[in-house]
Protein backbone atom coordinates (compact mmCIF):
# COMPACT_ATOMS: atom_id res chain seq x y z
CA UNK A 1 -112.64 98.71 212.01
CA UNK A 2 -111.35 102.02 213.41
CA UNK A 3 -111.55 103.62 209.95
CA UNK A 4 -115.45 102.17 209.32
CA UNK A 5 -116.12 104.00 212.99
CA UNK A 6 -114.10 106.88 211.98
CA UNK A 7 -116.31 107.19 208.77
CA UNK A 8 -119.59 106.40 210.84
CA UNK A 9 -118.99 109.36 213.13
CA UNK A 10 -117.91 111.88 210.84
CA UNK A 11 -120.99 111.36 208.49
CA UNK A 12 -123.11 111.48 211.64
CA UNK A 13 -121.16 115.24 212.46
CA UNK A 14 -122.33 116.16 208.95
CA UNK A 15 -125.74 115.28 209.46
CA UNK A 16 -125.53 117.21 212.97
CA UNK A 17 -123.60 120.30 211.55
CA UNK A 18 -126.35 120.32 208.48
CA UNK A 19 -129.48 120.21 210.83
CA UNK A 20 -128.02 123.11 213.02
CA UNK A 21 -127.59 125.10 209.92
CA UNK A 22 -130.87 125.10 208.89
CA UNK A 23 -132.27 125.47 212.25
CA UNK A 24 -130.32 128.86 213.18
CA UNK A 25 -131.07 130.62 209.41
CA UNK A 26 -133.63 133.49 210.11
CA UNK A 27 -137.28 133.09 209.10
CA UNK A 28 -139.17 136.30 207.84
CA UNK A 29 -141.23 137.92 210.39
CA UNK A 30 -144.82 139.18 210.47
CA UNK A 31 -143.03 142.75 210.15
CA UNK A 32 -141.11 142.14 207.04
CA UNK A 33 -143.82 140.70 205.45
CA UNK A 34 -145.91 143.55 206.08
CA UNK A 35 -143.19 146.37 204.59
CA UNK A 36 -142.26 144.27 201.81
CA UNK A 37 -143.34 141.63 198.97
CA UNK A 38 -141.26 140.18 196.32
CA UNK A 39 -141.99 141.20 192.88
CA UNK A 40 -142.07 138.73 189.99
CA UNK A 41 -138.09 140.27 189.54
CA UNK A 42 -137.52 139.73 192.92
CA UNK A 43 -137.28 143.19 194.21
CA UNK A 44 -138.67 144.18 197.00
CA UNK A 45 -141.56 146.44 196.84
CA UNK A 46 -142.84 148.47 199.96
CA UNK A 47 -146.29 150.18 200.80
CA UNK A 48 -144.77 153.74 200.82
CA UNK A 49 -143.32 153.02 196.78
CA UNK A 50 -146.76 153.76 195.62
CA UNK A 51 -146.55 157.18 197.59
CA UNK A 52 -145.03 159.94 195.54
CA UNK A 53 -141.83 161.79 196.39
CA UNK A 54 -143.44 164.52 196.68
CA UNK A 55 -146.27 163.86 198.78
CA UNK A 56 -143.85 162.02 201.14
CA UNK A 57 -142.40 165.10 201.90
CA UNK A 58 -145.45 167.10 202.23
CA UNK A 59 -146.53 164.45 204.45
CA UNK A 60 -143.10 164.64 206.39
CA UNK A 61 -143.64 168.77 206.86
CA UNK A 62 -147.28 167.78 208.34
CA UNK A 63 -146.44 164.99 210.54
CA UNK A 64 -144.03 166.44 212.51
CA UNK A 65 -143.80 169.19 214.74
CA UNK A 66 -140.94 170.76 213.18
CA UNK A 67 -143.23 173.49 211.86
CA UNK A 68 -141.34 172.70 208.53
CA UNK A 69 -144.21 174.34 206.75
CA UNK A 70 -143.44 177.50 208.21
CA UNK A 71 -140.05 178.38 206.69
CA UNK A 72 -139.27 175.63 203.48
CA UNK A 73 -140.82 174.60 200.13
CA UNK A 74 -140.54 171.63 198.42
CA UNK A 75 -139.23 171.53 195.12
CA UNK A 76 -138.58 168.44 192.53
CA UNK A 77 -134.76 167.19 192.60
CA UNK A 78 -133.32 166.42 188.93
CA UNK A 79 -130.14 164.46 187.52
CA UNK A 80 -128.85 167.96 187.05
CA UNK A 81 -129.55 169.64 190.73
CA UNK A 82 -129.34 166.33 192.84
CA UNK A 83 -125.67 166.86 193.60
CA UNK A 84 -126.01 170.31 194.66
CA UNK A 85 -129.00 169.41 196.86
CA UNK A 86 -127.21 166.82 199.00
CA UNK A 87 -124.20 168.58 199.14
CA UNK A 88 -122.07 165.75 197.22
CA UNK A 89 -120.41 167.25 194.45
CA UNK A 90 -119.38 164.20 192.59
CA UNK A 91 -123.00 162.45 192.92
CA UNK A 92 -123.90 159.94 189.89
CA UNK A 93 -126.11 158.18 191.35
CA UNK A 94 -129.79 157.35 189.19
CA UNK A 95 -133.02 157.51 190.04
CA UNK A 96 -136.99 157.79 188.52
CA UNK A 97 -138.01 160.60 190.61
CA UNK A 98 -137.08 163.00 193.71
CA UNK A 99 -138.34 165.69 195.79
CA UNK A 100 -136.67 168.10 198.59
CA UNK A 101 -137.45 169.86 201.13
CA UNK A 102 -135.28 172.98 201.87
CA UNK A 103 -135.63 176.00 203.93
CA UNK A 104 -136.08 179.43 201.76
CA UNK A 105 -133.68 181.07 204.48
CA UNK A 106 -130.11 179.29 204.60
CA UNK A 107 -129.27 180.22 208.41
CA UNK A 108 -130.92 176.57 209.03
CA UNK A 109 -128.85 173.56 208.30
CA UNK A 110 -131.29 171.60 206.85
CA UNK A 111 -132.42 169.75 203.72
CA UNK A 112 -134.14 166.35 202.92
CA UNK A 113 -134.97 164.40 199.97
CA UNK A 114 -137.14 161.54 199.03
CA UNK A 115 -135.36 159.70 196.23
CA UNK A 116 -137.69 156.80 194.26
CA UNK A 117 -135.36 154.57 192.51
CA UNK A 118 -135.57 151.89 189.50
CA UNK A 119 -136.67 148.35 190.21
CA UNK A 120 -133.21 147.17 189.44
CA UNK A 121 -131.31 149.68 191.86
CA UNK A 122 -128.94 148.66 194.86
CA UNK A 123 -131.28 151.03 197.27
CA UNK A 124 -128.76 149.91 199.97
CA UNK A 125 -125.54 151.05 198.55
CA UNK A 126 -127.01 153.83 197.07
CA UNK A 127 -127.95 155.08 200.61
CA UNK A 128 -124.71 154.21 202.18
CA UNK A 129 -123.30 156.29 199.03
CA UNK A 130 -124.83 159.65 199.75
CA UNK A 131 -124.93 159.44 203.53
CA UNK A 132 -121.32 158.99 203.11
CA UNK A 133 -120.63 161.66 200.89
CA UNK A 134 -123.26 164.20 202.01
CA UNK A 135 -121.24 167.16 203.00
CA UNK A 136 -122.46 168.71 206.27
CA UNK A 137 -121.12 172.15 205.99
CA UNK A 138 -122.88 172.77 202.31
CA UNK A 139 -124.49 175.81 203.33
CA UNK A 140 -121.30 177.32 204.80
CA UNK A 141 -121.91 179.31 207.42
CA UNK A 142 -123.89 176.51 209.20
CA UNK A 143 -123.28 173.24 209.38
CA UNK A 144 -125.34 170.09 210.24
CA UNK A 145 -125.38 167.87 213.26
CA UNK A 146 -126.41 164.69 211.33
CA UNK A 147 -126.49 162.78 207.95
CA UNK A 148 -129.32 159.87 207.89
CA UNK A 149 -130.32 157.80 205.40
CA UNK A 150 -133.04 155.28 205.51
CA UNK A 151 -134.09 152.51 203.01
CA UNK A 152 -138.06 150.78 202.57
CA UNK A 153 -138.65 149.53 199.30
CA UNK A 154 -137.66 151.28 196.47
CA UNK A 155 -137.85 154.62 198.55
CA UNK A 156 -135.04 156.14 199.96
CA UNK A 157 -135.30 159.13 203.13
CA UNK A 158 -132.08 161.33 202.78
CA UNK A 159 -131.44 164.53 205.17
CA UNK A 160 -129.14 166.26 206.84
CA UNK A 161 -130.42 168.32 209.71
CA UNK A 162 -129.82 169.71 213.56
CA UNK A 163 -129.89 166.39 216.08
CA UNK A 164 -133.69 168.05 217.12
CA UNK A 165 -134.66 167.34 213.65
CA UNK A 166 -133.75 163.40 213.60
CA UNK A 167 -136.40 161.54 215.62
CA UNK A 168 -139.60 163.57 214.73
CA UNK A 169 -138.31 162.70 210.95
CA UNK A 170 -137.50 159.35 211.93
CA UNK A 171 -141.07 158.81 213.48
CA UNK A 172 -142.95 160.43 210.74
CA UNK A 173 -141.55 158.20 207.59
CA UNK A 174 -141.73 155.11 209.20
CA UNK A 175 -145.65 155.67 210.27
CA UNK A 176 -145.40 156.56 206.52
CA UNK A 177 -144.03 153.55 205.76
CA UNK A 178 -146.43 151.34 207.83
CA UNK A 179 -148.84 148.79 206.57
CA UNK A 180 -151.74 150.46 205.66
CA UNK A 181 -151.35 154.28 206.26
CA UNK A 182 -153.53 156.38 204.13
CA UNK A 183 -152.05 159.26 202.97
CA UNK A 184 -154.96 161.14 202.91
CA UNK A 185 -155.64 161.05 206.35
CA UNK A 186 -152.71 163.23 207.15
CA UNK A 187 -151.99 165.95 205.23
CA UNK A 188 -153.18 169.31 206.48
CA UNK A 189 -155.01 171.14 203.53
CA UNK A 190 -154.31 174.84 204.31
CA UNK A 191 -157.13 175.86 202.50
CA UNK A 192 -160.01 174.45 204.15
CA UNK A 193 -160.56 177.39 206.24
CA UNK A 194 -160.55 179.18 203.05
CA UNK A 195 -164.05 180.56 201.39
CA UNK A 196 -163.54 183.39 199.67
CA UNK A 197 -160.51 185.20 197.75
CA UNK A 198 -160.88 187.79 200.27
CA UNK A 199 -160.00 184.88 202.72
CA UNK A 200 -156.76 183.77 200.74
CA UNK A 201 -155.60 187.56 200.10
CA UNK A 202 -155.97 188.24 204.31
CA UNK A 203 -154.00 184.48 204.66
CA UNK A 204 -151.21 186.34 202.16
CA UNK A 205 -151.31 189.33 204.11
CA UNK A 206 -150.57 187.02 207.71
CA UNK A 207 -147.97 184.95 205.70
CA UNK A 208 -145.72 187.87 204.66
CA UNK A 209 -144.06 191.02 206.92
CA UNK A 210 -146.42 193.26 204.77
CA UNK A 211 -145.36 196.20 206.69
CA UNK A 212 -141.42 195.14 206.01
CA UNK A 213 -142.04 195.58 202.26
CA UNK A 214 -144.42 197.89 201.92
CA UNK A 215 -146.03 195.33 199.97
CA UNK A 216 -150.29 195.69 199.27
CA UNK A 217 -150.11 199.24 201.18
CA UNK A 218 -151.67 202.16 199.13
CA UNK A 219 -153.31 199.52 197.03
CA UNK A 220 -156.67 199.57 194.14
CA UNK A 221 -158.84 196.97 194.64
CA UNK A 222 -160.34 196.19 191.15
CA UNK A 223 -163.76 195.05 189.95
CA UNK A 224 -163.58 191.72 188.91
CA UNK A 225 -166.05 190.85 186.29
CA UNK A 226 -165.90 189.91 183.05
CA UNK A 227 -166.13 193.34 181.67
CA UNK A 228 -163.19 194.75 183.42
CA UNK A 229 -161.34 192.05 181.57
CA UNK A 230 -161.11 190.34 185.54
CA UNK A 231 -159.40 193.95 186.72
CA UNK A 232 -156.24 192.10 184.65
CA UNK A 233 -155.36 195.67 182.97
CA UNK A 234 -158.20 195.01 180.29
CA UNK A 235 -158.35 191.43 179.29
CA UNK A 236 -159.95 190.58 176.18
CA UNK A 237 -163.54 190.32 177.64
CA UNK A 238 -164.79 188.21 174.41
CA UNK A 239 -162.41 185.26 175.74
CA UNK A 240 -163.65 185.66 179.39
CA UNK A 241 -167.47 185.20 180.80
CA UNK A 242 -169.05 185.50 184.10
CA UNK A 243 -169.30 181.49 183.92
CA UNK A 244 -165.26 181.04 183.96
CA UNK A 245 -165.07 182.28 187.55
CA UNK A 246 -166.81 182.02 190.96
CA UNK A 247 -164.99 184.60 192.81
CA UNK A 248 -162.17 186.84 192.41
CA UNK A 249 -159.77 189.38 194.00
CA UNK A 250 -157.73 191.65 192.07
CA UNK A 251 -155.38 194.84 193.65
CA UNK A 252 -152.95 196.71 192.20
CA UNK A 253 -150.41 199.25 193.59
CA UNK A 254 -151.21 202.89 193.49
CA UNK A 255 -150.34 204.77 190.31
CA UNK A 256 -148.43 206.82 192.24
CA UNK A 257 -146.16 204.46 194.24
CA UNK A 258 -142.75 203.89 193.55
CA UNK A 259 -142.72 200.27 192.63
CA UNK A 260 -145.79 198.56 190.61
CA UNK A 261 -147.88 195.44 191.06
CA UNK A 262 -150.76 193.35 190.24
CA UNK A 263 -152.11 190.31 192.26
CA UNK A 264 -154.74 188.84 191.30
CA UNK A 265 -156.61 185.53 193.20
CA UNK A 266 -159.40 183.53 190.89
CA UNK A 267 -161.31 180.73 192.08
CA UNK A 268 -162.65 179.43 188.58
CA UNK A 269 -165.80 177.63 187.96
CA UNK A 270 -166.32 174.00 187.42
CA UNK A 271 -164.77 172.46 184.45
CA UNK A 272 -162.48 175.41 183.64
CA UNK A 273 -159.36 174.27 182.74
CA UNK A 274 -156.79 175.66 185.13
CA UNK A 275 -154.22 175.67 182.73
CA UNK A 276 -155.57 176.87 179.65
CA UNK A 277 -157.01 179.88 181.65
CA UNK A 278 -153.80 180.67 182.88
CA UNK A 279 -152.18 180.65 179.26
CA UNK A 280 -155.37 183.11 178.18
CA UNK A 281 -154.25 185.40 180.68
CA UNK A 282 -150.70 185.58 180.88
CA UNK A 283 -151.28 185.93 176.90
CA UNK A 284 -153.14 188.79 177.68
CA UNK A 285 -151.78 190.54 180.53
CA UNK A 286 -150.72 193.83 179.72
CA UNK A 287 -147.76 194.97 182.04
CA UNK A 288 -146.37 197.96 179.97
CA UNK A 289 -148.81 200.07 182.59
CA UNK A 290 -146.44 198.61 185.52
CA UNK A 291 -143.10 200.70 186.00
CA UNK A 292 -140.11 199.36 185.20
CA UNK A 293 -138.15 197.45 183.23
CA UNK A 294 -138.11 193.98 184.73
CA UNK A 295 -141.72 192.78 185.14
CA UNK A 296 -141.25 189.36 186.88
CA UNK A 297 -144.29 187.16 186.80
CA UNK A 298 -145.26 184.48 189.46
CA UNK A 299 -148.34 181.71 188.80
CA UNK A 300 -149.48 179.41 190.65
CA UNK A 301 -152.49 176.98 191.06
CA UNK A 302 -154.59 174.68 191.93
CA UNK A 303 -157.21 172.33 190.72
CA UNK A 304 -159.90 175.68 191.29
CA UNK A 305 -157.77 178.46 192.13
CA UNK A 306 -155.67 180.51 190.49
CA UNK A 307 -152.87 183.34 191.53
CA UNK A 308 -151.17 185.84 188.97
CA UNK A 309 -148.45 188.08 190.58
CA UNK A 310 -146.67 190.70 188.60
CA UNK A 311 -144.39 193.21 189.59
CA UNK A 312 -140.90 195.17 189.50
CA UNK A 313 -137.98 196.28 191.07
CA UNK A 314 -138.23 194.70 194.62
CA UNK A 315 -141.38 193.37 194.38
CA UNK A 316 -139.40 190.79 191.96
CA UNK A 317 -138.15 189.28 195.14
CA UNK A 318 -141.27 188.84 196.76
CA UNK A 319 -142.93 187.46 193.58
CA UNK A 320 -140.18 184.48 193.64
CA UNK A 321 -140.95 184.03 197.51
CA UNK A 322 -144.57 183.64 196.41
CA UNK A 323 -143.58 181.27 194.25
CA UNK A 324 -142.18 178.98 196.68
CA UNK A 325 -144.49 179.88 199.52
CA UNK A 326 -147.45 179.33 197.54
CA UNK A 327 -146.69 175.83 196.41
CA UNK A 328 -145.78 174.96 199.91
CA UNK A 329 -148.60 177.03 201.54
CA UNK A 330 -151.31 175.69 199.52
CA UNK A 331 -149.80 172.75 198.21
CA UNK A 332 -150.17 174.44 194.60
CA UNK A 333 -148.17 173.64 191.30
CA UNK A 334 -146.14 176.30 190.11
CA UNK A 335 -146.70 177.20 186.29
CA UNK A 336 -143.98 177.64 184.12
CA UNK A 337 -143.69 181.47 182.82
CA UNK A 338 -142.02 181.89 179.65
CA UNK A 339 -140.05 184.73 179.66
């Protein structure tokens, strides 16, 4: 009899133990629901995967009031530059895409990246990896206060950065992150102010310590028309019309200055081809007339406007800094130059 009671009792414990089990295991919340839904793989997919990298950190440098914008560029992050970036030499980790955003001067100890990863990644570990890892005295002289990393989705936030950096960061990707947030809504677009190419060459001039360089001082302002080969040092005017572009500005330095430049600004017409103009007239260009022996050549653009620097000696330098400050100004793509 004892044993039958013993038995009774213990199956009734099981039954007890099994109900408070399944009463105390967690139920998904509203929230969760809202950041995440299970794919037919079972990965979880997030809002903010359908964002690009790099428009997540454009939208990062606008949503905060870091003045990011001011002093860094964003540039894409490859199997082959992602160690350096992070500051983790022996970094193997994979991923489908990646953008950073870095400061052009190094005396700030800062640098984030937005990495995307495969369906099938461990987002988790591969965050814990890197923050880990990251080395916060990369840049030498400087050192940063903190490492974060931070995991939606398929989307992982990665920076290192001063303490003052880590909350406005913090707040911005996870409004980014939110159920519906519309990109759109929040990014600044620099240009909107901007009307003319006479507008975008005075925005140049406030951007850069003109006076510092000597750079645009003693300049020629060009005609641009299509028989002045767009003040481009004679371009072919049988491959360029009056209908390829709306407005133009086009200076170069003084023939009598020490170092030599052109920079020209081109707001083409509807249904030109950014691209293929740009190949016309960097096939084109003529910069024998500039002095020197190292022309370096800087393009950039945008889905109407185009921007052709060329120039020498120091003016090299600033046509890299244009470069990056262009594509972070303006939010314009950089075009590959072949040397």
């Amino acid at each position: 009899m004892k044993k039958i009671t013993a038995l009774f009792l213990a199956i009734i414990m099981l039954f007890a133990f099994t109900a408070c089990k399944k009463a105390q295991e967690p139920q998904p919340t509203e929230s969760a629901n809202l950041q995440t839904s299970p794919t037919p793989s079972g990965i979880q997919e997030a809002p903010v995967d359908s964002i690009p990298t790099d428009t997540i950190c454009t939208l990062i440098m606008d949503m905060t009031e870091l003045d990011l914008a001011a002093g860094c560029f964003i540039e894409e992050v490859t199997a082959d530059t992602a160690a350096y970036t992070i500051g983790y030499e022996n970094f193997n980790g994979s991923f489908e895409s990646a953008h950073s955003i870095s400061p052009m001067m190094m005396t700030t100890p800062f640098v984030l990246v937005v990495f995307r990863l495969a369906e099938d990644a461990d987002a988790e570990a591969f965050a814990t990896d890197i923050k880990t890892n990251a080395n916060l005295e990369k840049w030498v002289c400087v050192f940063a206060d903190r490492a974060e990393a931070k995991v939606v989705g398929r989307t992982v936030l990665f920076y290192m950065s001063p303490e003052s950096y880590v909350e406005p960061i913090n707040q911005a990707f996870a409004e980014i992150c939110s159920e519906g947030f519309v990109p759109e809504d929040h990014i600044v677009d620099p240009l909107k102010d901007i009307s003319t190419m006479n507008d975008l060459y005075a925005k140049l001039y406030e951007m850069y310590n003109v006076e510092d360089y000597g750079f645009m001082d003693n300049a020629n302002v060009l005609t641009v028309t299509a028989d002045s080969g767009y003040g481009l040092n004679k371009l072919d005017s049988a491959q360029f019309t009056d209908s390829v572009i709306d407005d133009g500005y086009v200076e170069e330095s003084d023939e009598d200055a020490e170092k030599a430049y052109v920079l020209a600004m081109f707001r083409i017409a509807e249904g030109v081809d950014a691209v293929e103009f740009i190949d016309a007239v960097l096939e084109n260009l003529d910069t024998s007339a500039l002095k020197g022996e190292d022309v370096e050549l800087a393009v950039n653009y945008s889905d109407d406007i185009v921007i052709v620097y060329a120039g020498t000696g120091t003016y090299g330098i600033i046509s890299t800094s244009l470069d990056m400050t262009l594509s972070m100004e303006f939010r314009m793509k950089s075009a590959s130059v072949e040397e």
